[in-house]
C-alpha atoms as a PDB file:
ATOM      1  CA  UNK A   1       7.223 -10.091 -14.034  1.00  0.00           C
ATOM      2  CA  UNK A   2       4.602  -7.365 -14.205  1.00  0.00           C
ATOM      3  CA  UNK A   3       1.541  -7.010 -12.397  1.00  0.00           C
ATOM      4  CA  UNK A   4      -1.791  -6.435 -14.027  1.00  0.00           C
ATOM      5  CA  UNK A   5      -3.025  -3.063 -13.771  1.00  0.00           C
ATOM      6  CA  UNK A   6      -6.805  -3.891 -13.421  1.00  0.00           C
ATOM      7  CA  UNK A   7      -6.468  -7.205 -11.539  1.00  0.00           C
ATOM      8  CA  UNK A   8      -3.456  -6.479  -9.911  1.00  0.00           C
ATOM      9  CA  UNK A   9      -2.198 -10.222 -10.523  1.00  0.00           C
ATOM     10  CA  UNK A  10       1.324 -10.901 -11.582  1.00  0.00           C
ATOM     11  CA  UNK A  11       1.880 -12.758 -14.745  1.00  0.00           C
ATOM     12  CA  UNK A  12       5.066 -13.255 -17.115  1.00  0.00           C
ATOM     13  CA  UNK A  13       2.745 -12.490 -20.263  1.00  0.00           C
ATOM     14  CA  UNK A  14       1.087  -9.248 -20.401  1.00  0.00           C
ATOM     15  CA  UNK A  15      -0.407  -7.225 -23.158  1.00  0.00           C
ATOM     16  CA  UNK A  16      -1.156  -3.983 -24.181  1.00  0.00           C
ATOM     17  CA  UNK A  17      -4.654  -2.720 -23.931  1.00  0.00           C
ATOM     18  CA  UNK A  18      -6.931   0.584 -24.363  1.00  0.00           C
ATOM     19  CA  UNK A  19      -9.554   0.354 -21.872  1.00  0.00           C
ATOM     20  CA  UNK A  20     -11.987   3.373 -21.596  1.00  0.00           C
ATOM     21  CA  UNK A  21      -9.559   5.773 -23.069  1.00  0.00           C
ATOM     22  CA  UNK A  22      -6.363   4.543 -20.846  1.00  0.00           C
ATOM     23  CA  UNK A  23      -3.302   2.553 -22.318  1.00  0.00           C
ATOM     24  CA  UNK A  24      -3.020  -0.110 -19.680  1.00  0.00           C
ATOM     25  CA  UNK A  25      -0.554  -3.140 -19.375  1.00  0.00           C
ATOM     26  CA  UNK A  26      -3.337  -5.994 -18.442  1.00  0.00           C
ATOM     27  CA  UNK A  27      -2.731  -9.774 -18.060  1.00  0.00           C
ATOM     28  CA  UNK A  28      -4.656 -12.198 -20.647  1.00  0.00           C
ATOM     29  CA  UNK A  29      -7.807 -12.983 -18.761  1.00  0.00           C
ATOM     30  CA  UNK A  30      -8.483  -8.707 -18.577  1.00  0.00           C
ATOM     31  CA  UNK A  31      -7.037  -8.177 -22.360  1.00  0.00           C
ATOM     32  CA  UNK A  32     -10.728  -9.049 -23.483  1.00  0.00           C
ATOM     33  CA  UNK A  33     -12.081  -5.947 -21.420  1.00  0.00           C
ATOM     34  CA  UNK A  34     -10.294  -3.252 -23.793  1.00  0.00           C
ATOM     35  CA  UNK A  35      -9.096  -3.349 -27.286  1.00  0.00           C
ATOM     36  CA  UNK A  36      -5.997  -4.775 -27.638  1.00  0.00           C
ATOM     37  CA  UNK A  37      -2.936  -2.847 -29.022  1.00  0.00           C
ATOM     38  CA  UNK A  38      -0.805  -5.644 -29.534  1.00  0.00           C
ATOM     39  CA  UNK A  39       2.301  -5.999 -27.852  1.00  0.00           C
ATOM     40  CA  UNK A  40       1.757  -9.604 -27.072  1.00  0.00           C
ATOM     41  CA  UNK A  41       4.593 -11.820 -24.893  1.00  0.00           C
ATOM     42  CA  UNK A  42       6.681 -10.334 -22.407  1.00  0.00           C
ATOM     43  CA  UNK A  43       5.740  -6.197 -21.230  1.00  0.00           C
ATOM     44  CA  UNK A  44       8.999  -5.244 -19.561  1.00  0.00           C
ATOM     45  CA  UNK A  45       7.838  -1.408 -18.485  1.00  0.00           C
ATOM     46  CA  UNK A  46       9.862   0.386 -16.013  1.00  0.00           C
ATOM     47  CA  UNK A  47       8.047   3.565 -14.078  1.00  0.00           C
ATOM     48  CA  UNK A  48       9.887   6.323 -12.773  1.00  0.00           C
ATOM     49  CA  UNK A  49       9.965   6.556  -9.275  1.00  0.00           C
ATOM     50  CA  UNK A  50       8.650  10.386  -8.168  1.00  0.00           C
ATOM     51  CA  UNK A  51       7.905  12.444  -4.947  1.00  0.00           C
ATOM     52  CA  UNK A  52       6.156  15.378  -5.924  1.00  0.00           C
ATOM     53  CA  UNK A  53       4.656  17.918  -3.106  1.00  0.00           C
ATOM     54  CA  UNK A  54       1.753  19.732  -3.280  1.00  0.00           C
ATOM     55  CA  UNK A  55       0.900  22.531  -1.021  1.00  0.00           C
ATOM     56  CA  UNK A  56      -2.634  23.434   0.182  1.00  0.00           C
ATOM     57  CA  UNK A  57      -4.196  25.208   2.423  1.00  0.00           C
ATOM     58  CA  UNK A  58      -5.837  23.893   5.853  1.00  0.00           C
ATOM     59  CA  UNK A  59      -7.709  24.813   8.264  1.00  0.00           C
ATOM     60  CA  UNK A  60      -5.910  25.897  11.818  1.00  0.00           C
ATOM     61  CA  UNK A  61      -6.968  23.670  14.796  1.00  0.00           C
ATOM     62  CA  UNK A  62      -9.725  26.364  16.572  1.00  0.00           C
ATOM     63  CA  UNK A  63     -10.820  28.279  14.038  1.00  0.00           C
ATOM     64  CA  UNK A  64     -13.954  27.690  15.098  1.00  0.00           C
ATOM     65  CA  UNK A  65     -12.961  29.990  18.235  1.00  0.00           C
ATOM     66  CA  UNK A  66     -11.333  32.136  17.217  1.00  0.00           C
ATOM     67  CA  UNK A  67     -13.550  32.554  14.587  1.00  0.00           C
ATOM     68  CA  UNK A  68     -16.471  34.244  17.390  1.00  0.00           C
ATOM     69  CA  UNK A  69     -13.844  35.368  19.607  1.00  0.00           C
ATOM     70  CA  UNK A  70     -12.896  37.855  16.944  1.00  0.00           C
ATOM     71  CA  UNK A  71     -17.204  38.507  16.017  1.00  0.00           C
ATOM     72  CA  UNK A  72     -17.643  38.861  19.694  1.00  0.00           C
ATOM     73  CA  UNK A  73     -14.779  41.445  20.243  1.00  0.00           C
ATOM     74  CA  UNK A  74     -16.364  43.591  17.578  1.00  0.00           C
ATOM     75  CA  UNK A  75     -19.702  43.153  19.353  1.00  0.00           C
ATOM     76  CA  UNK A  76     -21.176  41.543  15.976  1.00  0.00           C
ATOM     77  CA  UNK A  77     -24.140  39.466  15.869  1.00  0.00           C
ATOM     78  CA  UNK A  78     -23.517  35.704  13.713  1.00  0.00           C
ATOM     79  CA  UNK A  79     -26.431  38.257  11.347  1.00  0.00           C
ATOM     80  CA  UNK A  80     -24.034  40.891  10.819  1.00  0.00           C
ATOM     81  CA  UNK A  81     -21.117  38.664  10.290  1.00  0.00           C
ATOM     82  CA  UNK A  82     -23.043  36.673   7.714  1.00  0.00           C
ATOM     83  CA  UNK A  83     -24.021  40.113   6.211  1.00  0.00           C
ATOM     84  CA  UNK A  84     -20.354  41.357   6.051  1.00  0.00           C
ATOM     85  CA  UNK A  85     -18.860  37.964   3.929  1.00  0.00           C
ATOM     86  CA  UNK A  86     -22.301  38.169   2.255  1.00  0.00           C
ATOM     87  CA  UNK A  87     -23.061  34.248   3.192  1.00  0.00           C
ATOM     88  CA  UNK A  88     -26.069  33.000   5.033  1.00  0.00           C
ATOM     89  CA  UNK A  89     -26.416  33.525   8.575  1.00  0.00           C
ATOM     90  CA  UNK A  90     -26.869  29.600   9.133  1.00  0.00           C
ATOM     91  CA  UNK A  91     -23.210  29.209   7.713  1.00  0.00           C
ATOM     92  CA  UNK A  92     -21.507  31.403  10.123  1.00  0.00           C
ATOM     93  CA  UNK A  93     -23.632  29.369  13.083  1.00  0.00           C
ATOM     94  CA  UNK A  94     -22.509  25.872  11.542  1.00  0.00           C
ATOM     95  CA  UNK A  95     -19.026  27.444  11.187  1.00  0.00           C
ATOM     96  CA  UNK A  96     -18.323  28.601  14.413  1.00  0.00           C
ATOM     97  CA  UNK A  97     -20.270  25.616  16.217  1.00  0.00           C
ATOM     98  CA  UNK A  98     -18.079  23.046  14.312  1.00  0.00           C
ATOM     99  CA  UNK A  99     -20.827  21.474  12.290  1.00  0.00           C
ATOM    100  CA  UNK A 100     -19.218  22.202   9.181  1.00  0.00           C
ATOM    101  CA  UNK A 101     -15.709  24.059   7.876  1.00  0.00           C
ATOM    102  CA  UNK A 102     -15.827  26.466   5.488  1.00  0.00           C
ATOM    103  CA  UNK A 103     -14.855  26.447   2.141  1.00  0.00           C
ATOM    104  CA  UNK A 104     -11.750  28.386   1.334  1.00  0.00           C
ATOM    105  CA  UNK A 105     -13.440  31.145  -0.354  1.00  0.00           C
ATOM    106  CA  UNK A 106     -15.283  31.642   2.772  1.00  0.00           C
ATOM    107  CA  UNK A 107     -12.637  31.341   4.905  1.00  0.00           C
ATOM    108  CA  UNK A 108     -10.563  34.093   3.330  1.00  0.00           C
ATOM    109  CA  UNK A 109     -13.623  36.591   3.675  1.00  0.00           C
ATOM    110  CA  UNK A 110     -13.691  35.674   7.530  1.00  0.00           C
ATOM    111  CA  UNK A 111      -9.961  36.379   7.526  1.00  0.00           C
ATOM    112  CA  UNK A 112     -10.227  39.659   5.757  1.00  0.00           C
ATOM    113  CA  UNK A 113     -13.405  40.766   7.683  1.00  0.00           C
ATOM    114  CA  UNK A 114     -12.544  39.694  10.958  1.00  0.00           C
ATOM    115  CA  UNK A 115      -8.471  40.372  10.811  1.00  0.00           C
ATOM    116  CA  UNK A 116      -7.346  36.616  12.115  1.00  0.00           C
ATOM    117  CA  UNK A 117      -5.474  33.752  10.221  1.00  0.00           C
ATOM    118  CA  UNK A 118      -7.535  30.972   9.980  1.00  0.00           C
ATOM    119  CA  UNK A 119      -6.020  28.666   6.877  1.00  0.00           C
ATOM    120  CA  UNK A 120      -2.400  27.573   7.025  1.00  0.00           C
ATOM    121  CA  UNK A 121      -0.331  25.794   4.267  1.00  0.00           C
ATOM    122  CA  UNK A 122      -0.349  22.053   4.561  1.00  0.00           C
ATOM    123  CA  UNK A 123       2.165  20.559   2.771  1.00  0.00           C
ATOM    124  CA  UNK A 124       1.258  16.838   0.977  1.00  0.00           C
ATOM    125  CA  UNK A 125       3.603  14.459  -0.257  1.00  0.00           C
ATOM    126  CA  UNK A 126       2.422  12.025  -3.152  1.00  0.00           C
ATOM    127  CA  UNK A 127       3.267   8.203  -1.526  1.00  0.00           C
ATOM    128  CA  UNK A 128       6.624   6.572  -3.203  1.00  0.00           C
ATOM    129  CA  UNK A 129       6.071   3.006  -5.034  1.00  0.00           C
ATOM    130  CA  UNK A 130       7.494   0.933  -7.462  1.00  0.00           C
ATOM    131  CA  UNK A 131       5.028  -1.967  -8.670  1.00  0.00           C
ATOM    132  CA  UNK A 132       7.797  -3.315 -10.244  1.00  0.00           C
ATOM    133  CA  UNK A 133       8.340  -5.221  -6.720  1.00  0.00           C
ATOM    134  CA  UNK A 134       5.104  -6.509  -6.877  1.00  0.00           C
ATOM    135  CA  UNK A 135       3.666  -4.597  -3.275  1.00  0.00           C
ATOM    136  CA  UNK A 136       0.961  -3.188  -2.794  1.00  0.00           C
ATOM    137  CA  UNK A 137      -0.027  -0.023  -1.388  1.00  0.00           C
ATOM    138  CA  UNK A 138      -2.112  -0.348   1.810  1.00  0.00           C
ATOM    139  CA  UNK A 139      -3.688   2.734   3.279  1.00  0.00           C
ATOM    140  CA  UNK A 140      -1.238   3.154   5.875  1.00  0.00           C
ATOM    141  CA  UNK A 141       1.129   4.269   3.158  1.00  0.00           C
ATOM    142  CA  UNK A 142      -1.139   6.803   2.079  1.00  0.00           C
ATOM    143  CA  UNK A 143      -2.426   8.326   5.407  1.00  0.00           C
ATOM    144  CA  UNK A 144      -0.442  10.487   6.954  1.00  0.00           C
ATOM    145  CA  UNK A 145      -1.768  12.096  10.559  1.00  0.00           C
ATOM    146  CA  UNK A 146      -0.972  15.559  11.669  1.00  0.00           C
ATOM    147  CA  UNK A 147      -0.024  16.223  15.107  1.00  0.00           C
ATOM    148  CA  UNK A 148      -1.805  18.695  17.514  1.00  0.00           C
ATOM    149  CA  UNK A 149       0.881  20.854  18.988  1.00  0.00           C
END
């Protein structure tokens, strides 16, 4: 059985199908949205199973802080500060009030200007599944919550 990959229903008859540039495995009532590639009667296709890992970078919890603990030390005005990364003196406010995180360009100026780690690698895991058993995947498979320490 394979499950239709725009409708998501499962059918014993599936057909091949280019849809807006993609080769998808459709059931019969969505084979008239793309053009059909034949491969009529049965579609027996078996994806790999795969767990890649991506790593990123993420914000530390309190930036924010330590963000204008480190301006204050140095007896810097949010003006100066913006001066220094060369980014509007609104975007340093937002920044260290919370309103807004900063990009990661702008976070490695505040690290390099102000001398404090601020980003941290975050590692992601892509979500197993195999639609070959017909589940699918809710958002609790795909959400994954970081603890505070």
């Amino acid at each position: 059985m394979v499950v239709c990959e725009v409708c998501g229903t499962k059918t014993h008859s599936a057909r091949k199908v280019s849809l807006d540039g993609a080769i998808l495995t459709v059931c019969e009532k969505c084979s008239s949205m793309g053009t059909d590639l034949g491969g009529y009667g049965t579609v027996r296709t078996r994806r790999p199973r795969y767990r890649r890992e991506e790593t990123e970078m993420g914000l530390v919890d309190g930036y924010e802080k330590a963000i204008q603990r480190e301006r204050t030390a140095r007896n810097w005005k949010q003006e100066e500060l913006a001066r220094k990364i060369n980014e509007p003196e609104s975007l340093v406010n937002k920044i260290e009030s919370g309103k807004i995180t900063p990009s990661e360009k702008v976070s490695r100026k505040l690290e390099k200007i102000l001398g404090v780690s601020i980003l941290e690698r975050v590692e992601r895991t892509a979500v197993e599944f195999d639609r070959s058993k017909g589940k699918a995947v809710t958002l609790g498979d795909v959400v994954t919550i970081r603890k505070r320490k």
